[in-house]
N, C-alpha and C. Protein backbone atom coordinates (compact mmCIF):
# COMPACT_ATOMS: atom_id res chain seq x y z
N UNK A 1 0.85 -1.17 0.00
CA UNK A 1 0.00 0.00 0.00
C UNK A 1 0.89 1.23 0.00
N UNK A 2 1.08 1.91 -1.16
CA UNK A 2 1.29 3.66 -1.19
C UNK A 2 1.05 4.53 -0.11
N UNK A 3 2.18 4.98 0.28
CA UNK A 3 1.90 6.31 1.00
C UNK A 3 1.56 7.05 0.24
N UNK A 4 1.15 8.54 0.51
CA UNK A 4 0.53 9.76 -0.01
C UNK A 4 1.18 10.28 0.68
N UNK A 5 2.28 11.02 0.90
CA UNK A 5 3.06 11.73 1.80
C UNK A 5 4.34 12.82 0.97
N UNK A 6 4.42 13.89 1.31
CA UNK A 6 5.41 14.34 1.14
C UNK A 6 5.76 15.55 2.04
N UNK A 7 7.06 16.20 1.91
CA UNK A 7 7.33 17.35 3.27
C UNK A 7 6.63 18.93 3.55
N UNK A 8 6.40 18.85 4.89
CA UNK A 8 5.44 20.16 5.24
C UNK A 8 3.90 20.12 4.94
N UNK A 9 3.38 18.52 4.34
CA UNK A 9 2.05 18.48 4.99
C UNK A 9 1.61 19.50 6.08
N UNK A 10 0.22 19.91 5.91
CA UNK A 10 -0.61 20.40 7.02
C UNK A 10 -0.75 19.55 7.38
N UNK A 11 -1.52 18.45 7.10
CA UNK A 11 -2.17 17.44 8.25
C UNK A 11 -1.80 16.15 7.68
N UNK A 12 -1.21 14.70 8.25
CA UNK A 12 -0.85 13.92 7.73
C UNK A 12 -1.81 12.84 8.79
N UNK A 13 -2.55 12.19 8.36
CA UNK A 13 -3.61 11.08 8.64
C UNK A 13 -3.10 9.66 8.48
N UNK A 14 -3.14 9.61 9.57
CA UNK A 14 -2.48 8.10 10.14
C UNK A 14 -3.49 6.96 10.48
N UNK A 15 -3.72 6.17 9.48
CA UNK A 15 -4.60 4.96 10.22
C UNK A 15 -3.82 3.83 10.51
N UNK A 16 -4.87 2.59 11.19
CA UNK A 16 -4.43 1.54 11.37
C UNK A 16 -3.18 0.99 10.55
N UNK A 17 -4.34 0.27 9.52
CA UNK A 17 -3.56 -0.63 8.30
C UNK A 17 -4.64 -0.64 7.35
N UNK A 18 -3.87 -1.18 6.38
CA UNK A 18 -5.11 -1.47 5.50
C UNK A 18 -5.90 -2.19 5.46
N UNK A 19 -7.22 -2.19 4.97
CA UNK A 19 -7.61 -3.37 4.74
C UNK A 19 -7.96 -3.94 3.40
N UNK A 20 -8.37 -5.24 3.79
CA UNK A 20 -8.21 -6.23 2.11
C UNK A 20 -8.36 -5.38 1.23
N UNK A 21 -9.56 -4.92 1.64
CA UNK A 21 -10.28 -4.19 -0.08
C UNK A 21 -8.65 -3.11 -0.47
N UNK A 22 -8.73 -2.55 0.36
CA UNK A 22 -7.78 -1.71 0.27
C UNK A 22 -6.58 -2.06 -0.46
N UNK A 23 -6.02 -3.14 -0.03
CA UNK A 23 -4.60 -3.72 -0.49
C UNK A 23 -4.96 -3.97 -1.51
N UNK A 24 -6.11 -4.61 -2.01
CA UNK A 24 -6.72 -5.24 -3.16
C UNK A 24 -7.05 -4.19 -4.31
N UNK A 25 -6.95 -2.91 -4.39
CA UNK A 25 -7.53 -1.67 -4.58
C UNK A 25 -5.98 -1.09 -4.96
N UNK A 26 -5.41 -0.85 -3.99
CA UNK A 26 -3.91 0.02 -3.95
C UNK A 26 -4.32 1.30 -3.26
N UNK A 27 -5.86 1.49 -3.27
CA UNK A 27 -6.08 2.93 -2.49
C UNK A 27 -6.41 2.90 -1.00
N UNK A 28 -6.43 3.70 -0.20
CA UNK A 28 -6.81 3.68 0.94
C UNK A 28 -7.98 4.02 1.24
N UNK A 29 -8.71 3.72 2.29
CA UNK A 29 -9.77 3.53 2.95
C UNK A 29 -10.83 3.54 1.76
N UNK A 30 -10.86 2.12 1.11
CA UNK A 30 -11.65 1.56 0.01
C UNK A 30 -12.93 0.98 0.50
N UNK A 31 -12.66 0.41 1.58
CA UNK A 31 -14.13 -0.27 1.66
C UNK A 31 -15.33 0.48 1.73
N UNK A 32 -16.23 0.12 0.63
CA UNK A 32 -17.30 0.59 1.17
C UNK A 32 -17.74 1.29 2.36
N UNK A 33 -18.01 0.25 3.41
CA UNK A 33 -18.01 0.96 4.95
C UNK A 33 -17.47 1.70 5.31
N UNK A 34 -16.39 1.86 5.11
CA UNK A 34 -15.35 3.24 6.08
C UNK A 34 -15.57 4.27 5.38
N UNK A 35 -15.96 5.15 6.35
CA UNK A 35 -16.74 7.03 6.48
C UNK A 35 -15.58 8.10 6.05
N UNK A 36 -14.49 7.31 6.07
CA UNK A 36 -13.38 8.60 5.69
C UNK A 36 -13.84 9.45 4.52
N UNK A 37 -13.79 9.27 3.63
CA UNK A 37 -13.77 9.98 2.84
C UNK A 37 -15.35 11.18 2.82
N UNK A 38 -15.81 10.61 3.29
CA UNK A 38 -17.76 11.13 4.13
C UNK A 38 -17.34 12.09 4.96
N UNK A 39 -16.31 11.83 5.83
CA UNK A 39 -16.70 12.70 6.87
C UNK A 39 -15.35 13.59 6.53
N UNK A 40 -14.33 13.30 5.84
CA UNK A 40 -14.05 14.51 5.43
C UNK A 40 -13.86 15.66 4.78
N UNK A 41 -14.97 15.32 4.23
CA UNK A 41 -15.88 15.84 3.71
C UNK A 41 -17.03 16.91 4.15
N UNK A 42 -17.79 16.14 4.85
CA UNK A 42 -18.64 16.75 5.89
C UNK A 42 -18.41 17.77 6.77
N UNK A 43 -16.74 17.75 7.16
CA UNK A 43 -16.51 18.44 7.88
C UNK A 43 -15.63 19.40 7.80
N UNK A 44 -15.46 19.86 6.18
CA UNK A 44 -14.99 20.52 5.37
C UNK A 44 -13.41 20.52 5.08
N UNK A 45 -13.06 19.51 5.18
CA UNK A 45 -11.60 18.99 5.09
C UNK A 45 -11.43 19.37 3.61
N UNK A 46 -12.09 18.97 2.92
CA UNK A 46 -12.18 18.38 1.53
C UNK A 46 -13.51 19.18 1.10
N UNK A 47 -13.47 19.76 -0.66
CA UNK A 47 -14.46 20.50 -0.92
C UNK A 47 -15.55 19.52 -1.32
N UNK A 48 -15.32 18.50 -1.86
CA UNK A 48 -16.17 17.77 -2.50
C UNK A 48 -15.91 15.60 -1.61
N UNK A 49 -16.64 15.10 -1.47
CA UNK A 49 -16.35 13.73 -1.17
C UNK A 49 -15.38 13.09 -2.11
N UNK A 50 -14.29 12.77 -1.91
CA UNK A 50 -13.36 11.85 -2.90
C UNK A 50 -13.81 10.45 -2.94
N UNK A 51 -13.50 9.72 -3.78
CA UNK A 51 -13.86 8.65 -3.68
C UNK A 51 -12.37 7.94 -3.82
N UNK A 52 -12.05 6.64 -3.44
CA UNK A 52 -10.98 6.01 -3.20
C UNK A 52 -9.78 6.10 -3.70
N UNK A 53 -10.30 5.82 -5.19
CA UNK A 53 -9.24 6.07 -6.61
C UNK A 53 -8.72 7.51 -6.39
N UNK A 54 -9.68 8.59 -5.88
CA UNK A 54 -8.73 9.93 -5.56
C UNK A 54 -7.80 10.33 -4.87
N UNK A 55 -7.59 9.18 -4.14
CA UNK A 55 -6.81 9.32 -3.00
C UNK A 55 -5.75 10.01 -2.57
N UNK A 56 -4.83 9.78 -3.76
CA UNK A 56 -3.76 10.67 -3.93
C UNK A 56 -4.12 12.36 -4.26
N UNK A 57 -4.90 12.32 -4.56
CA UNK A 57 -5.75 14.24 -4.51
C UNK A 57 -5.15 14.44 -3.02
N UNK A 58 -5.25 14.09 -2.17
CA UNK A 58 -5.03 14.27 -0.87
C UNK A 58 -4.19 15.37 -1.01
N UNK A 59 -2.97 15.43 -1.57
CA UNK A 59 -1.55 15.92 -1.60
C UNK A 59 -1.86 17.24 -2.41
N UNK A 60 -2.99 17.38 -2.47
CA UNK A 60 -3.13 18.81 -3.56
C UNK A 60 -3.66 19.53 -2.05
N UNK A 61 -4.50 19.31 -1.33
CA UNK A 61 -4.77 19.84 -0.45
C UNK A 61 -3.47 20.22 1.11
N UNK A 62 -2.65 19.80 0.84
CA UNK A 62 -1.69 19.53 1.73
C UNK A 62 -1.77 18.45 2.48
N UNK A 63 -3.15 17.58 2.92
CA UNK A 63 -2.96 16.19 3.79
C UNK A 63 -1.97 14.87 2.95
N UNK A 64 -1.60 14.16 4.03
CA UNK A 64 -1.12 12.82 3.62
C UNK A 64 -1.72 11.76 4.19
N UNK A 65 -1.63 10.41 3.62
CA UNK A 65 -2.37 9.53 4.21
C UNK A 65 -1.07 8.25 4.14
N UNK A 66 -1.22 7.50 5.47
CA UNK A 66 -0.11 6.38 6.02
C UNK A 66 -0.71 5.57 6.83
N UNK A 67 -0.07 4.68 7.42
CA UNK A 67 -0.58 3.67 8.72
C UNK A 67 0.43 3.57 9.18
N UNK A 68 0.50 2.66 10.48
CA UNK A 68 1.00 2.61 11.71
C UNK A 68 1.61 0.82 11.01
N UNK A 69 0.83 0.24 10.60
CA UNK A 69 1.35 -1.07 10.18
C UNK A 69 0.75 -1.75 8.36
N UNK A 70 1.82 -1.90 8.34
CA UNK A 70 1.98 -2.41 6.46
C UNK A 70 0.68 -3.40 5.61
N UNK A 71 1.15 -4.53 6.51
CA UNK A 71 -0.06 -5.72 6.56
C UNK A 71 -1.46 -5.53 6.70
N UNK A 72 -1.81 -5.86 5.14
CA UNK A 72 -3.46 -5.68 5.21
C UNK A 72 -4.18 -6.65 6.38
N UNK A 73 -5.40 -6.85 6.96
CA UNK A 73 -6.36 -7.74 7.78
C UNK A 73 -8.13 -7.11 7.97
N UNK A 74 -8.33 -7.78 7.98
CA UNK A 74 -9.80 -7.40 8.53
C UNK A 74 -9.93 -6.94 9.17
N UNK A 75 -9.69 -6.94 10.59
CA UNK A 75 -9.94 -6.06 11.29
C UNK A 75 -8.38 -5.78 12.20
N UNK A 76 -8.70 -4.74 12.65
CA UNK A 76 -7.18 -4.01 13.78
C UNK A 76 -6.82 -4.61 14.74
N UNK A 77 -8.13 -5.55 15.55
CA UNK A 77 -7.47 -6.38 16.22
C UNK A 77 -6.47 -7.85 16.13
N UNK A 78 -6.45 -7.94 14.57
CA UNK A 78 -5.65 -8.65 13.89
C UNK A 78 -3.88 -8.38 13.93
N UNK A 79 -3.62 -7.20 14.43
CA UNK A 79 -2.29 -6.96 14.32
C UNK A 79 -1.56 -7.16 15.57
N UNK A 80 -0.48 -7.46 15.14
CA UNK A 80 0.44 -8.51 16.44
C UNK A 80 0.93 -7.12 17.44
N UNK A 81 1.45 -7.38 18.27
CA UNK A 81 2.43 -6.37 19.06
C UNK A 81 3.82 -6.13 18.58
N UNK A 82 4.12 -7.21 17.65
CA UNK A 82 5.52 -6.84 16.98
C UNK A 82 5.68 -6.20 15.86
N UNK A 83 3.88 -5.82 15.05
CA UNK A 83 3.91 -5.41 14.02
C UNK A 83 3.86 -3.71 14.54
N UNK A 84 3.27 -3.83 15.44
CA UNK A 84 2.95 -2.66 16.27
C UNK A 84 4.50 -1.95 16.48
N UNK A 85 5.43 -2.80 17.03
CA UNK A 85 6.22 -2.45 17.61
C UNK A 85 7.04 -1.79 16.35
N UNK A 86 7.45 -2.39 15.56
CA UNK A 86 7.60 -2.40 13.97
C UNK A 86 7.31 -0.67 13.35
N UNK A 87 6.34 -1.14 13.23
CA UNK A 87 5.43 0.23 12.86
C UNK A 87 5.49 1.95 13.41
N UNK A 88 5.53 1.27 14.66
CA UNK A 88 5.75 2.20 15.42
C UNK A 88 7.12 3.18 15.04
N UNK A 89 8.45 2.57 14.90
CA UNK A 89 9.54 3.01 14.56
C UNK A 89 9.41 3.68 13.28
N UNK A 90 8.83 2.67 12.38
CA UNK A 90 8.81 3.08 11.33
C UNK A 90 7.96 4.80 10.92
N UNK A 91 6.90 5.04 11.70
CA UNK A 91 5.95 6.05 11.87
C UNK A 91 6.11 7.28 12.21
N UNK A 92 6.95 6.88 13.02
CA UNK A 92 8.39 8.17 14.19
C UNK A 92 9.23 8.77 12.73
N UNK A 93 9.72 7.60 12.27
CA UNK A 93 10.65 8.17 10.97
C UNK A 93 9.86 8.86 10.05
N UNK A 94 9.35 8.69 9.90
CA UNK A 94 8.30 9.26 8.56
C UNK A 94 7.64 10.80 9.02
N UNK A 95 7.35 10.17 10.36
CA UNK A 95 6.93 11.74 10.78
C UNK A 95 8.32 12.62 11.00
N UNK A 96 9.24 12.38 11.66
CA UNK A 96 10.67 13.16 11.61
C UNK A 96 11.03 13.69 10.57
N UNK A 97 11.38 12.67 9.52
CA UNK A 97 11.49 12.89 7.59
C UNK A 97 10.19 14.04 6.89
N UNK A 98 9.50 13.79 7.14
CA UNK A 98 8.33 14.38 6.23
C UNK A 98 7.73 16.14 7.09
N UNK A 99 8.16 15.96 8.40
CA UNK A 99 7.49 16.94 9.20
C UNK A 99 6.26 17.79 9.12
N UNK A 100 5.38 17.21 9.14
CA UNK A 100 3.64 17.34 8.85
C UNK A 100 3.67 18.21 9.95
N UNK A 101 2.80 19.45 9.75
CA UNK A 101 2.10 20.31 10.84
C UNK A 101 1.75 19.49 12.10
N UNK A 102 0.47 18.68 11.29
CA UNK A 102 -0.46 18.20 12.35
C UNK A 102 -0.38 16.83 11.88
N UNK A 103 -0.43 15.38 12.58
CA UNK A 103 -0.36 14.71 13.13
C UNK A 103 -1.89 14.12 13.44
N UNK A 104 -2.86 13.50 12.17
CA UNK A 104 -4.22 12.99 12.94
C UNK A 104 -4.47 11.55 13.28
N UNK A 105 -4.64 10.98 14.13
CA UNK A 105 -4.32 9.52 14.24
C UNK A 105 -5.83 9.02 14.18
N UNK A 106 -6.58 8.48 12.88
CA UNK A 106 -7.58 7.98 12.35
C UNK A 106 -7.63 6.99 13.41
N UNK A 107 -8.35 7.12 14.65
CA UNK A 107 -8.47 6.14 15.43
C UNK A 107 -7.56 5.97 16.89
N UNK A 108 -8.37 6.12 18.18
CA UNK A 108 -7.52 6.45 19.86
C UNK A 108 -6.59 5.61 19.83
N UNK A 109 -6.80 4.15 19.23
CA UNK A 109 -5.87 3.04 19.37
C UNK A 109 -4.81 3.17 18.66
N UNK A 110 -4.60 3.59 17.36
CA UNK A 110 -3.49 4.29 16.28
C UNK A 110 -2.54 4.78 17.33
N UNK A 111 -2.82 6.42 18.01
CA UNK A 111 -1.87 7.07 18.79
C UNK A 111 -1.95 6.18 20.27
N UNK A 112 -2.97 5.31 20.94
CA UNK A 112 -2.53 4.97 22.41
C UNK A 112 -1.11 4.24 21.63
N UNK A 113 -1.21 3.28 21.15
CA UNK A 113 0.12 2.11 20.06
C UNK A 113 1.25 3.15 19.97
N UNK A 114 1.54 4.62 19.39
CA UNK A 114 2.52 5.33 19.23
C UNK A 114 2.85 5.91 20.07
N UNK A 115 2.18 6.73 20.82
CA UNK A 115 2.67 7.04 22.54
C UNK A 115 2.78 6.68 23.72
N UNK A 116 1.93 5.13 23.13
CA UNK A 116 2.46 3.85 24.71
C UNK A 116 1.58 4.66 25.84
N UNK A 117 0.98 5.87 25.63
CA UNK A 117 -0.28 5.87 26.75
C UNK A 117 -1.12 4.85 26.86
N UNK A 118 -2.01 5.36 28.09
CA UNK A 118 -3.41 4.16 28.43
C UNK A 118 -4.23 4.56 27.74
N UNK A 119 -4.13 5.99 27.62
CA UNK A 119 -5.84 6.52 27.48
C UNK A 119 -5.56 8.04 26.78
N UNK A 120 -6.60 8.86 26.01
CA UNK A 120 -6.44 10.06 25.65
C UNK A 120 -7.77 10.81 25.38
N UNK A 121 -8.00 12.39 25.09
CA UNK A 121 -9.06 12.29 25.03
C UNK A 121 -8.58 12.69 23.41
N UNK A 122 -10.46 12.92 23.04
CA UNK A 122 -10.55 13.16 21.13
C UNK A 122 -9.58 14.70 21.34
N UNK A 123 -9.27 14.83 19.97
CA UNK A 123 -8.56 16.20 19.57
C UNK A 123 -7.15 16.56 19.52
N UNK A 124 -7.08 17.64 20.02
CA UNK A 124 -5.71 17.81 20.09
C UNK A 124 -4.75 17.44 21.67
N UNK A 125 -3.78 17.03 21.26
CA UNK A 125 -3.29 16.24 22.53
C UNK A 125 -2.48 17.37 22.86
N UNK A 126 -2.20 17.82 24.45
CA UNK A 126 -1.03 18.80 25.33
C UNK A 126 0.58 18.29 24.82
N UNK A 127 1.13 17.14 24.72
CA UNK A 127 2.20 16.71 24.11
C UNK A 127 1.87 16.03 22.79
N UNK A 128 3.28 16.19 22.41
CA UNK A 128 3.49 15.35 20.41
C UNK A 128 4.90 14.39 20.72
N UNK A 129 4.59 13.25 20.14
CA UNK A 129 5.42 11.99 20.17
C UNK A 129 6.48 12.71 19.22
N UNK A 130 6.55 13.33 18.50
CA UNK A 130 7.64 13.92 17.86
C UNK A 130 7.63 15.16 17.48
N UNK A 131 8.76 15.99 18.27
CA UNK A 131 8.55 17.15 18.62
C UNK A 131 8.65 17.94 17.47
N UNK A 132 7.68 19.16 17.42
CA UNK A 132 7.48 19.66 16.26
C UNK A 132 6.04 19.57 15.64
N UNK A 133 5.72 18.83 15.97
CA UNK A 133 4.21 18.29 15.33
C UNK A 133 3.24 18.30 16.82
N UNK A 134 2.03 18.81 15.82
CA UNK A 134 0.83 18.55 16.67
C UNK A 134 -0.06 17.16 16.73
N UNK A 135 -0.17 16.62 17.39
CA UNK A 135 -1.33 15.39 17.62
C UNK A 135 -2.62 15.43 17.91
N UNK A 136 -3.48 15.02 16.96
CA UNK A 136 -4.49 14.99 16.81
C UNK A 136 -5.34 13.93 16.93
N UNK A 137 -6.24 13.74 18.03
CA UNK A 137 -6.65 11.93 17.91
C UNK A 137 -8.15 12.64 17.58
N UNK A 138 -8.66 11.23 16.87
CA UNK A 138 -9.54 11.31 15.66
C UNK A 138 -10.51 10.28 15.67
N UNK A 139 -11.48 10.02 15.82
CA UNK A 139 -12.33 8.58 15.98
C UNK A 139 -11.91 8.11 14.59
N UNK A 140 -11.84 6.75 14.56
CA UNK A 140 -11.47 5.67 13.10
C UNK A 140 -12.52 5.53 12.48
N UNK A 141 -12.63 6.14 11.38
CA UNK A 141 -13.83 6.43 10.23
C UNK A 141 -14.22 5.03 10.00
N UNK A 142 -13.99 3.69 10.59
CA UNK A 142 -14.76 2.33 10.16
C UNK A 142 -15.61 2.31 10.51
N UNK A 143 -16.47 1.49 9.45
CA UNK A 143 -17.85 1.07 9.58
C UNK A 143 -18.13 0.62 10.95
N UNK A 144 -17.34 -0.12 11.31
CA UNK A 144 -17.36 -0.67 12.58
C UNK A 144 -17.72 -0.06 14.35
N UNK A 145 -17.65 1.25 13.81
CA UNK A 145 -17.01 1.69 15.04
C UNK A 145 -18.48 2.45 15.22
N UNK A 146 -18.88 2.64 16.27
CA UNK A 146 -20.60 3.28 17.34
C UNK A 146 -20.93 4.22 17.30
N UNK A 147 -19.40 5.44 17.51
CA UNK A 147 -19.94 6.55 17.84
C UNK A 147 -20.88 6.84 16.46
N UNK A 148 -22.00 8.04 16.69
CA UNK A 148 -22.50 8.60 15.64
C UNK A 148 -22.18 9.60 14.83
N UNK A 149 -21.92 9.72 13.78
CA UNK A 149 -21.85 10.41 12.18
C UNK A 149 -21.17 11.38 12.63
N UNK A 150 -22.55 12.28 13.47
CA UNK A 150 -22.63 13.50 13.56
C UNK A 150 -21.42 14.01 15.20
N UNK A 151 -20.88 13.30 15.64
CA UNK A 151 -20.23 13.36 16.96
C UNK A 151 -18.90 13.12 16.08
N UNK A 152 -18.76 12.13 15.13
CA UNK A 152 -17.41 11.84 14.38
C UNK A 152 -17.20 13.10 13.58
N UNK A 153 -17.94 14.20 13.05
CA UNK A 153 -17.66 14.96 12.11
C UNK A 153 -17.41 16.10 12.97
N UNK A 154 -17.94 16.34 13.97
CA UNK A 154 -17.56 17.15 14.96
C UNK A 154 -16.48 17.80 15.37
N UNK A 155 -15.81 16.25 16.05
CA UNK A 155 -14.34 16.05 16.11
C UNK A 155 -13.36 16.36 14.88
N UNK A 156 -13.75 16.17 14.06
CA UNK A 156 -12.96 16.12 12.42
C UNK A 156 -13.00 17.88 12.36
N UNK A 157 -14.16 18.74 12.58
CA UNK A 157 -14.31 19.79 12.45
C UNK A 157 -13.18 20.56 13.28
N UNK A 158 -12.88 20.58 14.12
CA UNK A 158 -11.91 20.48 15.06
C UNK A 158 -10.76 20.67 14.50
N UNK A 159 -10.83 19.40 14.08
CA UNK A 159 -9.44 19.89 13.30
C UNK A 159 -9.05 20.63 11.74
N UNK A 160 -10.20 21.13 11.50
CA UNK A 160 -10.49 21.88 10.83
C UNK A 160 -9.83 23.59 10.82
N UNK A 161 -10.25 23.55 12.36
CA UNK A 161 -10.11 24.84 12.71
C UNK A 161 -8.90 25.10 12.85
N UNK A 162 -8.26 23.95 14.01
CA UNK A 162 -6.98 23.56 14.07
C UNK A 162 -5.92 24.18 12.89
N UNK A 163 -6.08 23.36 11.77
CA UNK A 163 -5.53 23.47 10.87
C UNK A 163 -5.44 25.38 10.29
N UNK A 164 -6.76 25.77 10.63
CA UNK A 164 -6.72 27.29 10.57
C UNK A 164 -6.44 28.25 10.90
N UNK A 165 -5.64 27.75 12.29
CA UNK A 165 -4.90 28.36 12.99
C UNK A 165 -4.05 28.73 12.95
N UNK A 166 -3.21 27.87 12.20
CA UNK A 166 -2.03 27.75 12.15
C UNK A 166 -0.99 28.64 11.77
């Protein structure tokens, strides 16, 4: 799976991993189910909804898109602690190399895995795992996941502003 990344990103969006469809695709957050591209949209990230194949558009806007671990799976709880561990290094570098503004971790479990915290709240975090950058935790746009639409776009809005600040 392709990164979308290059240096001085505004906002560089960090998910899990991929999944099948995804790997199967070459684009990110392909499946059907997953809201990414919906909600950032919705929450004015993006002027228009992209659809998968656009993915790389990302980079016209200044965002990038990456993961924390390589290996496609079904679901996140599929990934080992060594891939984690793995990843992790690898993620640090990329963010050091590339130096993105902001830092959004598509999902609490993404950044608890990179900053070895217990717990965090949504938004912008008081410390950054690599200094220089802001951290941003982000509910994980999968189908899977409870919270509602309108509470996920919220948060996304957020960093909206964030980003406007700057």
């Amino acid at each position: 799976m392709q990164d979308h990344i290059k240096h001085n990103l505004e906002i560089l969006f960090v998910g899990f991993n991929p999944s099948i469809m995804s790997s199967e695709t070459g684009h990110h957050f392909a499946n059907p189910n997953n809201r990414f591209w919906k909600i950032l949209h919705e929450s004015s990230l993006t002027p228009k909804k992209l659809h998968p194949s656009e993915d790389y558009t990302v980079l016209d806007f200044q965002y990038g898109l990456t993961n924390i671990v390589a290996r496609p799976t079904k679901a996140a709880d599929e990934i080992t602690k060594e891939e984690y561990a793995e990843g992790k290094e690898t993620l640090k570098n990329k963010i050091k190399k590339y130096r993105p503004k902001i830092v959004c971790y598509v999902g609490k479990g993404v950044y608890l895995q990179l900053s070895g915290k217990k717990k965090a709240p949504w938004g912008k975090q008081e410390d950054c795992v690599v200094e220089g950058t802001i951290d941003f935790v982000a509910p994980s746009s999968s189908g899977l996941v409870r919270m509602k639409m309108k509470d996920t776009i919220s948060i996304y809005s957020e960093l909206k502003i964030l980003k406007e600040e700057g």
